[in-house]
Protein backbone atom coordinates (compact mmCIF):
# COMPACT_ATOMS: atom_id res chain seq x y z
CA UNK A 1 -11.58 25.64 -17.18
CA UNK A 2 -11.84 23.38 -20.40
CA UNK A 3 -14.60 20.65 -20.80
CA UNK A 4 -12.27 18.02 -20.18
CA UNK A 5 -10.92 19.58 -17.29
CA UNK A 6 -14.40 19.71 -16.17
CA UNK A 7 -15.09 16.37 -16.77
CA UNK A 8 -12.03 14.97 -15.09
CA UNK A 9 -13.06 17.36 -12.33
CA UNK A 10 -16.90 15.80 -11.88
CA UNK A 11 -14.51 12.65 -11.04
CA UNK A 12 -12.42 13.78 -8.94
CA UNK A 13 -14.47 14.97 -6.72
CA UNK A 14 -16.94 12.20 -6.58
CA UNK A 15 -14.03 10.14 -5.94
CA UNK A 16 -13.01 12.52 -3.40
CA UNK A 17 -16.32 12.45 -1.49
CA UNK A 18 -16.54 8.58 -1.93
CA UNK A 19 -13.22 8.39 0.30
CA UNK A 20 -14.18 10.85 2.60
CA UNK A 21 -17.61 8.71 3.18
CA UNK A 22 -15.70 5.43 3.52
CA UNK A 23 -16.59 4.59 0.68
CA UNK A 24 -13.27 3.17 -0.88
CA UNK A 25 -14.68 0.97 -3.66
CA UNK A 26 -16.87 3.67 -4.90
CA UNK A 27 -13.84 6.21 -4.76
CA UNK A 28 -11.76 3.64 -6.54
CA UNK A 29 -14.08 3.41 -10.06
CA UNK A 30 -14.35 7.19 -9.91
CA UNK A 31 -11.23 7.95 -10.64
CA UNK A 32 -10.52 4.59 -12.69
CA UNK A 33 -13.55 6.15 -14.82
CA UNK A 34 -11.33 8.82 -15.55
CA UNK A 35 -8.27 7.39 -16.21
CA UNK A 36 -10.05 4.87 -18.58
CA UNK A 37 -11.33 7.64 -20.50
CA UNK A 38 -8.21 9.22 -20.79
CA UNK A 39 -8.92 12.11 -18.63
CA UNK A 40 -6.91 11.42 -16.05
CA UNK A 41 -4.11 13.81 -14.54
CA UNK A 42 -1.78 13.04 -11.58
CA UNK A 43 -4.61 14.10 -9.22
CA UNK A 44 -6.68 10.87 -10.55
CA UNK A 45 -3.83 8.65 -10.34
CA UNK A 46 -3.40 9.84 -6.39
CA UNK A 47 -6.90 9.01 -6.07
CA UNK A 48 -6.94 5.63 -6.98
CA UNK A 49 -3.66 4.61 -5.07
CA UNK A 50 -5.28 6.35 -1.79
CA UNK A 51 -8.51 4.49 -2.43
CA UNK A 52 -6.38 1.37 -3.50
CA UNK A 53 -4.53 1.48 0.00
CA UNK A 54 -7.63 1.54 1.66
CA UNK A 55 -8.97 -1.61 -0.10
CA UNK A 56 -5.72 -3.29 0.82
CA UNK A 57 -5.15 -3.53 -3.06
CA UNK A 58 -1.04 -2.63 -3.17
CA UNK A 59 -0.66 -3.99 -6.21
CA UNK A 60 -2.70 -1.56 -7.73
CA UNK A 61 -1.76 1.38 -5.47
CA UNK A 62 1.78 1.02 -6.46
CA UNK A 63 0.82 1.22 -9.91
CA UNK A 64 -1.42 4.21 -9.56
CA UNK A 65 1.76 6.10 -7.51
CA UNK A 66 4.03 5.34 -10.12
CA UNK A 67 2.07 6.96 -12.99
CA UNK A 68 2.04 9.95 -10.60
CA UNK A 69 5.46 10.35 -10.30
CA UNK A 70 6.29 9.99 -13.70
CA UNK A 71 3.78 13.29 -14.43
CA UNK A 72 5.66 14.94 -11.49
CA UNK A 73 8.66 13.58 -9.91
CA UNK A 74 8.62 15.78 -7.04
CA UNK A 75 5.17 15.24 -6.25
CA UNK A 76 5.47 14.90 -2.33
CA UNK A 77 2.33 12.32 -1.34
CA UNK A 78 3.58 10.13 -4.15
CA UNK A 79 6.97 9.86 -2.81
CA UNK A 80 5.51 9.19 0.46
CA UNK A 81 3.02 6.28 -0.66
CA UNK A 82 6.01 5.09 -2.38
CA UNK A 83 8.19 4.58 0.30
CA UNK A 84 5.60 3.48 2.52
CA UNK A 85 4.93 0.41 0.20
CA UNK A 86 8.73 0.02 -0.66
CA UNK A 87 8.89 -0.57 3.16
CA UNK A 88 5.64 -2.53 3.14
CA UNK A 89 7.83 -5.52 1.52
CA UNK A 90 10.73 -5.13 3.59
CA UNK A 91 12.77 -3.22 0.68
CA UNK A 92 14.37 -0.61 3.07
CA UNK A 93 17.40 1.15 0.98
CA UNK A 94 15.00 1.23 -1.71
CA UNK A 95 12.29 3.12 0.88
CA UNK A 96 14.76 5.25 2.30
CA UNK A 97 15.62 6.91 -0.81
CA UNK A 98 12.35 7.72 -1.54
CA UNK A 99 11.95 8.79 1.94
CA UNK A 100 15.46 10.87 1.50
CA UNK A 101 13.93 12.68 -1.29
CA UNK A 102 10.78 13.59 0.89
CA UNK A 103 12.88 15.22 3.50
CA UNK A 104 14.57 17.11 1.19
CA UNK A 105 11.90 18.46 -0.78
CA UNK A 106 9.82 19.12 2.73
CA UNK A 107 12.98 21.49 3.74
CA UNK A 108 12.40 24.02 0.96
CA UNK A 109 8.63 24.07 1.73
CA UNK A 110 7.75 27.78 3.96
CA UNK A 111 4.43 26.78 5.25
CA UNK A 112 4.38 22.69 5.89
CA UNK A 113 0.37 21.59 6.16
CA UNK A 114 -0.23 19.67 9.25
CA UNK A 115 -0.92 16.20 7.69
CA UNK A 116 2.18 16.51 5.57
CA UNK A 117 3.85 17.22 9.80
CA UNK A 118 2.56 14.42 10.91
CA UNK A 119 3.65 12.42 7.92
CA UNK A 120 7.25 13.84 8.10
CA UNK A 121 7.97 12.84 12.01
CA UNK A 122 6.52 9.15 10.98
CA UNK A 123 8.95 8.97 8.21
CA UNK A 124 12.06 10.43 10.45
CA UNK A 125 11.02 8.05 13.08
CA UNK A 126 11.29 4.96 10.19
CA UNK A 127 14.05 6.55 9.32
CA UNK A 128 16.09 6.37 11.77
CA UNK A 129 15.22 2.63 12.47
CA UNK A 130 15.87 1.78 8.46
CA UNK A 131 19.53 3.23 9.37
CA UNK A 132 20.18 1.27 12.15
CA UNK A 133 18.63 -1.95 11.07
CA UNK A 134 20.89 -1.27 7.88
CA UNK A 135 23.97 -0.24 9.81
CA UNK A 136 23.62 -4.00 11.65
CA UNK A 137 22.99 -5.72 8.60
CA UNK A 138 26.04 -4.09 7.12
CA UNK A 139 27.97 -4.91 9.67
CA UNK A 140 27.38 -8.55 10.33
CA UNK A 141 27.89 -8.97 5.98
CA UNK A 142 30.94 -7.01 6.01
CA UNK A 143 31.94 -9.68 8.54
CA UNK A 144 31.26 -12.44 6.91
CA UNK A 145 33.18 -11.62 4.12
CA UNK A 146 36.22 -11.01 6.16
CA UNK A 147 35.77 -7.09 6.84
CA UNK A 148 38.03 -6.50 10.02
CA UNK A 149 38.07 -3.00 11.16
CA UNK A 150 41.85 -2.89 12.73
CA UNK A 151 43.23 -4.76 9.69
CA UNK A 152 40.71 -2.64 6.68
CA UNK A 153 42.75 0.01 5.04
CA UNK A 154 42.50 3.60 6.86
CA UNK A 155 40.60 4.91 3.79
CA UNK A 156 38.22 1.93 3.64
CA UNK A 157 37.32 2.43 7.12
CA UNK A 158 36.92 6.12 6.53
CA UNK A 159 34.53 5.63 3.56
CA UNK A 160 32.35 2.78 5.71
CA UNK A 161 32.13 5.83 8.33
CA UNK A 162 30.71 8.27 5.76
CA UNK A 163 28.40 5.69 4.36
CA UNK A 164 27.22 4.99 7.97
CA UNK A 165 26.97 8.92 8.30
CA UNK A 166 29.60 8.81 11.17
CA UNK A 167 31.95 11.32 9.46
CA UNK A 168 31.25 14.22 7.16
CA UNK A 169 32.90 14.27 4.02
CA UNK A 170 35.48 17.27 3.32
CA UNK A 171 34.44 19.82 0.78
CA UNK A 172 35.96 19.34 -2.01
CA UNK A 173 36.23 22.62 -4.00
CA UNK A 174 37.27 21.55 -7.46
CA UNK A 175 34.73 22.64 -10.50
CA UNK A 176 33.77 18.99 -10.59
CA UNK A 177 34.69 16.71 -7.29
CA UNK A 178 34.48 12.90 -7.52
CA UNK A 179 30.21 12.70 -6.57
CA UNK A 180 29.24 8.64 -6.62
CA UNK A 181 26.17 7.58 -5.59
CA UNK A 182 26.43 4.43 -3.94
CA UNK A 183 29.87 4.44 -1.86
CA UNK A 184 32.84 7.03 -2.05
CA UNK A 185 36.41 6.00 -1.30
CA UNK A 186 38.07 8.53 0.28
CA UNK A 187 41.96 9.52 -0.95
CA UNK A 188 41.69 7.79 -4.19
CA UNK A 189 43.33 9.09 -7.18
CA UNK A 190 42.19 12.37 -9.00
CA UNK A 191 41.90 11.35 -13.00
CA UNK A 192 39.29 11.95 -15.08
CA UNK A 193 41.09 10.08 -17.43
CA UNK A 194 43.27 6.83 -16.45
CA UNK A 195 46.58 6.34 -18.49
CA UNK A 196 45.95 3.54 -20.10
CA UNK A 197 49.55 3.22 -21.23
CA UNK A 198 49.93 1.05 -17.42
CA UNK A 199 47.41 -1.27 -18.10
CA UNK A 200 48.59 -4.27 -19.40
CA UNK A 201 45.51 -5.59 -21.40
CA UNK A 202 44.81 -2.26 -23.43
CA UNK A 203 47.21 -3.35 -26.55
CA UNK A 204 45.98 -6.68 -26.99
CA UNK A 205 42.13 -5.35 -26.58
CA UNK A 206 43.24 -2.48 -29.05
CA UNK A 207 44.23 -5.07 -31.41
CA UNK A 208 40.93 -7.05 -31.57
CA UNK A 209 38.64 -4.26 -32.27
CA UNK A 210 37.93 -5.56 -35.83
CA UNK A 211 37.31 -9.04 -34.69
CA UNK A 212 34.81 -7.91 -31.82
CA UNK A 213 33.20 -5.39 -34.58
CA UNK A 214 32.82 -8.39 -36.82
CA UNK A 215 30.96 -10.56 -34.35
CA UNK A 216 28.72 -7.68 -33.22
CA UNK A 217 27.73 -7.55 -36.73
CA UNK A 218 27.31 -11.04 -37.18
CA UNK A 219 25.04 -11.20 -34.03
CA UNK A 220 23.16 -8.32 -34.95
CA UNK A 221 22.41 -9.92 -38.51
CA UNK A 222 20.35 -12.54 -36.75
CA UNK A 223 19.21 -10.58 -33.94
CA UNK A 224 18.30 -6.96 -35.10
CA UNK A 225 16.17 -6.20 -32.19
CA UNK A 226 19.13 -6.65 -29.61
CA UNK A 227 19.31 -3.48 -28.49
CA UNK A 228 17.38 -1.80 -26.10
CA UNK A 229 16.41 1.24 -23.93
CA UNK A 230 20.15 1.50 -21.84
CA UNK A 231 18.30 1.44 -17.60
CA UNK A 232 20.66 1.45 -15.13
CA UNK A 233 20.24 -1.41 -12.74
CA UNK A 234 22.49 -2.88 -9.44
CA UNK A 235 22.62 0.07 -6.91
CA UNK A 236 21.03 2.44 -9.27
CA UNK A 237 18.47 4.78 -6.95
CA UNK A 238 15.36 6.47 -7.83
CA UNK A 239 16.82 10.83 -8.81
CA UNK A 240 20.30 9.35 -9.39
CA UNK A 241 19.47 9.04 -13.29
CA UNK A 242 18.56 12.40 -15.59
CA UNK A 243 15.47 12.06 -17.24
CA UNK A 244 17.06 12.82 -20.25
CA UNK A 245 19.11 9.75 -19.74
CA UNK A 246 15.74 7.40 -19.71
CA UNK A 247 15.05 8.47 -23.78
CA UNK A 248 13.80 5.05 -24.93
CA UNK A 249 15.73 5.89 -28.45
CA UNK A 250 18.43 7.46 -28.10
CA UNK A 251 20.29 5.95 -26.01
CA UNK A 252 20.62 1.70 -26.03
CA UNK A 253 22.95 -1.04 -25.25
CA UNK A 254 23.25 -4.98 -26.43
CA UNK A 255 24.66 -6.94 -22.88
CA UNK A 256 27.03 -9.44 -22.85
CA UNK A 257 26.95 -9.42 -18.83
CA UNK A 258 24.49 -7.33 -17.42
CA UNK A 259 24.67 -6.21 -13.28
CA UNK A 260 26.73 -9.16 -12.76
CA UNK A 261 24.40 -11.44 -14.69
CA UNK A 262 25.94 -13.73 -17.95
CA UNK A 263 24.01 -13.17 -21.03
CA UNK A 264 25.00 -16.95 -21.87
CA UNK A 265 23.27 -16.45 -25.72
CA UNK A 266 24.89 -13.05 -26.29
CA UNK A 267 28.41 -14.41 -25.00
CA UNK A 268 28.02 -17.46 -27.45
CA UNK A 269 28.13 -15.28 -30.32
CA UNK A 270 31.04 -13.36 -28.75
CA UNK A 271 34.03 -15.49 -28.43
CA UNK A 272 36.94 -13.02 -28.65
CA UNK A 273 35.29 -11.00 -26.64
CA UNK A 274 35.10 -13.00 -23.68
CA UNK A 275 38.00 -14.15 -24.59
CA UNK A 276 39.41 -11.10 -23.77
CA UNK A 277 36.98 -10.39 -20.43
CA UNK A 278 39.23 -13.29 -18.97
CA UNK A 279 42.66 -11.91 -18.80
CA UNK A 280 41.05 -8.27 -17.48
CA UNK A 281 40.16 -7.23 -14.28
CA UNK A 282 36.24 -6.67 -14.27
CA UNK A 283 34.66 -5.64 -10.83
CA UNK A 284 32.72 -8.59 -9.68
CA UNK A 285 29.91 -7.28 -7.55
CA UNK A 286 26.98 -10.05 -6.92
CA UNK A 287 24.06 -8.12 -8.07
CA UNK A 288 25.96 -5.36 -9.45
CA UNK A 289 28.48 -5.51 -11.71
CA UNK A 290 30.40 -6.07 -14.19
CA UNK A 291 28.86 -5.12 -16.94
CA UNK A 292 29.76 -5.49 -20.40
CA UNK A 293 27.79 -3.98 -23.32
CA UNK A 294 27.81 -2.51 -26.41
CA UNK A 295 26.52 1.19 -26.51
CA UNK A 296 24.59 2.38 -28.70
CA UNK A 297 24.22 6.54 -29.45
CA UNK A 298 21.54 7.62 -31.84
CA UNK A 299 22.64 10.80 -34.45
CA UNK A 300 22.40 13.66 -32.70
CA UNK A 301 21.54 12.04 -29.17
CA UNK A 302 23.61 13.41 -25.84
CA UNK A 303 23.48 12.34 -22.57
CA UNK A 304 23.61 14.75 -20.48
CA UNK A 305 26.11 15.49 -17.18
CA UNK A 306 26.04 12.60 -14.61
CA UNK A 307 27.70 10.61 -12.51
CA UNK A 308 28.38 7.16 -11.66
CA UNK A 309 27.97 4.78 -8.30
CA UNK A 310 31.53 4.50 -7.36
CA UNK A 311 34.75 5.97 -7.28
CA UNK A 312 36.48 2.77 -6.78
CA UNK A 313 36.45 1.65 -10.49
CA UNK A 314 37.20 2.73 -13.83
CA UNK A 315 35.03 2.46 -17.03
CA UNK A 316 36.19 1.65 -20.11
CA UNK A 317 35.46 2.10 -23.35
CA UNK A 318 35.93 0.51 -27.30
CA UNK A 319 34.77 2.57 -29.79
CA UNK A 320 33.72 0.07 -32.81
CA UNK A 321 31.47 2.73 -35.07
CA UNK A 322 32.87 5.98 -34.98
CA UNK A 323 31.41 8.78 -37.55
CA UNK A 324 32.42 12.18 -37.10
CA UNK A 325 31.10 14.23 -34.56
CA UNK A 326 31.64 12.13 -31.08
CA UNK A 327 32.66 13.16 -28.33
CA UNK A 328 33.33 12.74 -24.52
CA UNK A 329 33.80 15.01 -21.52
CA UNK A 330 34.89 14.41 -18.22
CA UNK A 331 35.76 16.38 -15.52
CA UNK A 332 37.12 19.27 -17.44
CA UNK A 333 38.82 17.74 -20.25
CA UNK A 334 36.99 16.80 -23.32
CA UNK A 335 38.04 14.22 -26.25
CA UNK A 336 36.56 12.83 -29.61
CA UNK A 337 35.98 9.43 -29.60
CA UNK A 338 38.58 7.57 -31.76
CA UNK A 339 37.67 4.38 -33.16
CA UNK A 340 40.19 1.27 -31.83
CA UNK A 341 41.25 3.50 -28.89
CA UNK A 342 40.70 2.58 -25.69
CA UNK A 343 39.88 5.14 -22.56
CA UNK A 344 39.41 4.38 -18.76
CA UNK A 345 37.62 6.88 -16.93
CA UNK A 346 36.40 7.79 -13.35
CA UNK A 347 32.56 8.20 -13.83
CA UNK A 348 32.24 9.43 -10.45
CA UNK A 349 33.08 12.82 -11.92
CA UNK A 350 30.99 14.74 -13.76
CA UNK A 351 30.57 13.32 -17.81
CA UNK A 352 28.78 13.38 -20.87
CA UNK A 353 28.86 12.27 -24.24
CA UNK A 354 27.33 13.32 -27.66
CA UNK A 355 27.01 12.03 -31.13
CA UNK A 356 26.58 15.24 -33.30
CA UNK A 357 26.65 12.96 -36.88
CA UNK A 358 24.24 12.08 -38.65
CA UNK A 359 25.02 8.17 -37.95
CA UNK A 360 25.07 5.77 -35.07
CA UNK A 361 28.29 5.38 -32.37
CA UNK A 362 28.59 2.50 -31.23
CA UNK A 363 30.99 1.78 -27.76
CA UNK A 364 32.35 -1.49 -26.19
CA UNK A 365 31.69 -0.21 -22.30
CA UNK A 366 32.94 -2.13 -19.29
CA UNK A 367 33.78 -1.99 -15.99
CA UNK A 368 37.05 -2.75 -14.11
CA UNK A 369 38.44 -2.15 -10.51
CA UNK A 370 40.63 0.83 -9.67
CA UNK A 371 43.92 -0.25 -10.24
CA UNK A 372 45.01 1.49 -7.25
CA UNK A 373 43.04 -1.06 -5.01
CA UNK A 374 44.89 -3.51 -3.20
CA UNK A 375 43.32 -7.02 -2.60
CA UNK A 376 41.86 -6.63 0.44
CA UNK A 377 40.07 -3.52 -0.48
CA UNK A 378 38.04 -5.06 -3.32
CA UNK A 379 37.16 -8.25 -0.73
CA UNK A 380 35.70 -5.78 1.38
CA UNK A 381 34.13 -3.09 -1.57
CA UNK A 382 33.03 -6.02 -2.78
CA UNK A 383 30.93 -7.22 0.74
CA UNK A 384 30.12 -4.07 1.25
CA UNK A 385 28.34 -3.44 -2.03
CA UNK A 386 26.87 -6.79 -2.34
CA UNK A 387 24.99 -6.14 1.27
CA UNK A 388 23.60 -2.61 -0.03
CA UNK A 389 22.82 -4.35 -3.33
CA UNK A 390 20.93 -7.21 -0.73
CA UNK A 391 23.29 -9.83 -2.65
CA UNK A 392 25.15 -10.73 0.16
């Protein structure tokens, strides 16, 4: 064992002790003495949210638990004492997946210590009342916003079912099915790729590129710090995002709407632009979406194979900056990015991107609704979302 190892074990264990004595406040600068000298490992961080929750100090706690799960992401207590405070303040989705992730992990465990037992039947138990309490919720929103089950489209109804873990989905044995997160539509058109020849706004967007290029650049001359660290937000859940996808550098984005929020000083400074947002059919989510951004992809960045929240909606893309050397895949068909040509794709199968140059890309994304949606189908997506999102 190394000295500092040593040292951050002399801690631990006093801190250890300290809770074990009821001593909580004594635990608690134990292992803050450790982390302040920089010793500090996930064990320390547990420490101090244990000794935290037992000085009713959840501010703190959550804190502590956080730091442990970005050292290890799988770390079971952590996940725990995160969905337990999650819940604390009445943010249940948020709490179950945490509490999803738990149950998952616990099922690959052989030998389950009787604690982490006890701990597992109290979070099936909350479990099971999150669902139901959601389930009502969802129901009385969906309502509101018009949702009527004998008029709803058969496939609508079908996807609220799966959501509401009524009915099992169908295996679906293509190399890369349609996998959202957040809601899945059920018999909605197979294409990685959307033909954009039938959408009616491509051309004139097309034709704009160099005026929307210009006023990125003109923004940018007065705002170089614009961009930053691209973090999924809306219905995004904790696991749903690749950690190589959270690389503060590598990966960033300027918003002109951002999870259904106006970025009134960005869209001043983007007139055609918006101009152009008008006449095209963005998904309007409260909470959620759309989103409209330039992307930015450092030289020699990737981001890895994902997938999106829905299945419902296509995103689109600009390219503005294009060196040599970019590149998207989805599904199983791959193509370079070509500046002033417009894609829509489903990102609810399988993608990535990569900038091999030695030079920044640089994307228009955004966000519209499948057009093979009726109305009534986006008024009740959009409920449906905005009550998971808590927008509703």
């Amino acid at each position: 064992m190394t000295a500092t190892a040593e040292t951050e074990d002399t801690y631990f264990r006093a801190g250890i002790a300290a809770l074990q004595g009821a001593r909580a406040a004594e635990a608690r600068d134990q292992f803050q003495a450790a982390i302040d000298a920089g010793l500090a490992t996930a064990n320390s961080w547990l420490g101090l949210a244990l000794a935290s929750l037992v000085l009713e100090d959840n501010r703190t706690a959550e804190t502590a638990v956080d730091e442990v799960l970005s050292q290890e992401p799988r770390h079971l207590r952590g996940l725990i004492i995160k969905g337990d405070l999650l819940l604390g303040r009445d943010e249940r989705r948020a709490a179950l997946s945490y509490y999803n992730l738990v149950m998952q992990l616990a099922a690959t465990l052989a030998d389950i210590p009787a604690q982490l037992r006890q701990d597992l039947t109290r979070i099936q138990d909350r479990m099971v009342q999150i669902s139901a309490q959601f389930q009502s919720d969802l129901m009385e929103c969906l309502g509101a916003g018009g949702y009527r089950r004998e008029t709803a489209s058969a496939r609508f109804n079908l996807g609220l079912d799966m959501l509401l873990g009524k009915v099992e989905r169908e295996h679906d044995p293509r190399p890369f099915p349609q996998k959202p997160h957040a809601f899945y539509l059920p018999d909605m058109p197979y294409q990685p790729f959307y033909p954009v020849d039938t959408l009616p706004w491509v051309s004139q967007l097309e034709s704009a590129t160099e005026a929307i290029n210009q006023e990125l650049n003109h923004f940018l001359s007065g705002q170089p710090g614009e961009f930053v660290p691209y973090v999924h937000g809306g219905l995004e859940l904790p696991g749903q995002t690749p950690d190589s996808m959270k690389d503060p550098d590598s990966w960033t984005a300027a918003f002109v709407w951002r999870d259904g929020m106006a970025q009134e000083d960005v869209m001043s400074e983007h007139p055609t632009l918006c101009s152009l947002m008008e006449s095209i059919p963005l998904t309007e989510v409260g909470g959620f979406s759309p989103s409209v951004l330039f992307s930015r992809l450092r030289p020699g960045a990737r981001i890895d194979p994902h997938t999106g929240l829905l299945n419902c909606r296509l995103i689109c893309h600009l390219p503005l900056v294009v060196p040599s050397g970019c590149g998207l895949r989805v599904g199983e068909e791959r193509r370079e990015v070509a500046r002033g040509r417009v894609w829509a794709f489903d990102d609810s199968i399988s993608h990535e991107a990569w900038n091999e140059s030695d030079a920044d890309r640089v994307v228009l994304i955004f966000d519209i609704w499948h057009p093979d949606l009726d109305k009534q189908e986006r008024r009740d997506i959009k409920s449906l979302l905005e009550a998971v999102s808590g927008q509703a």
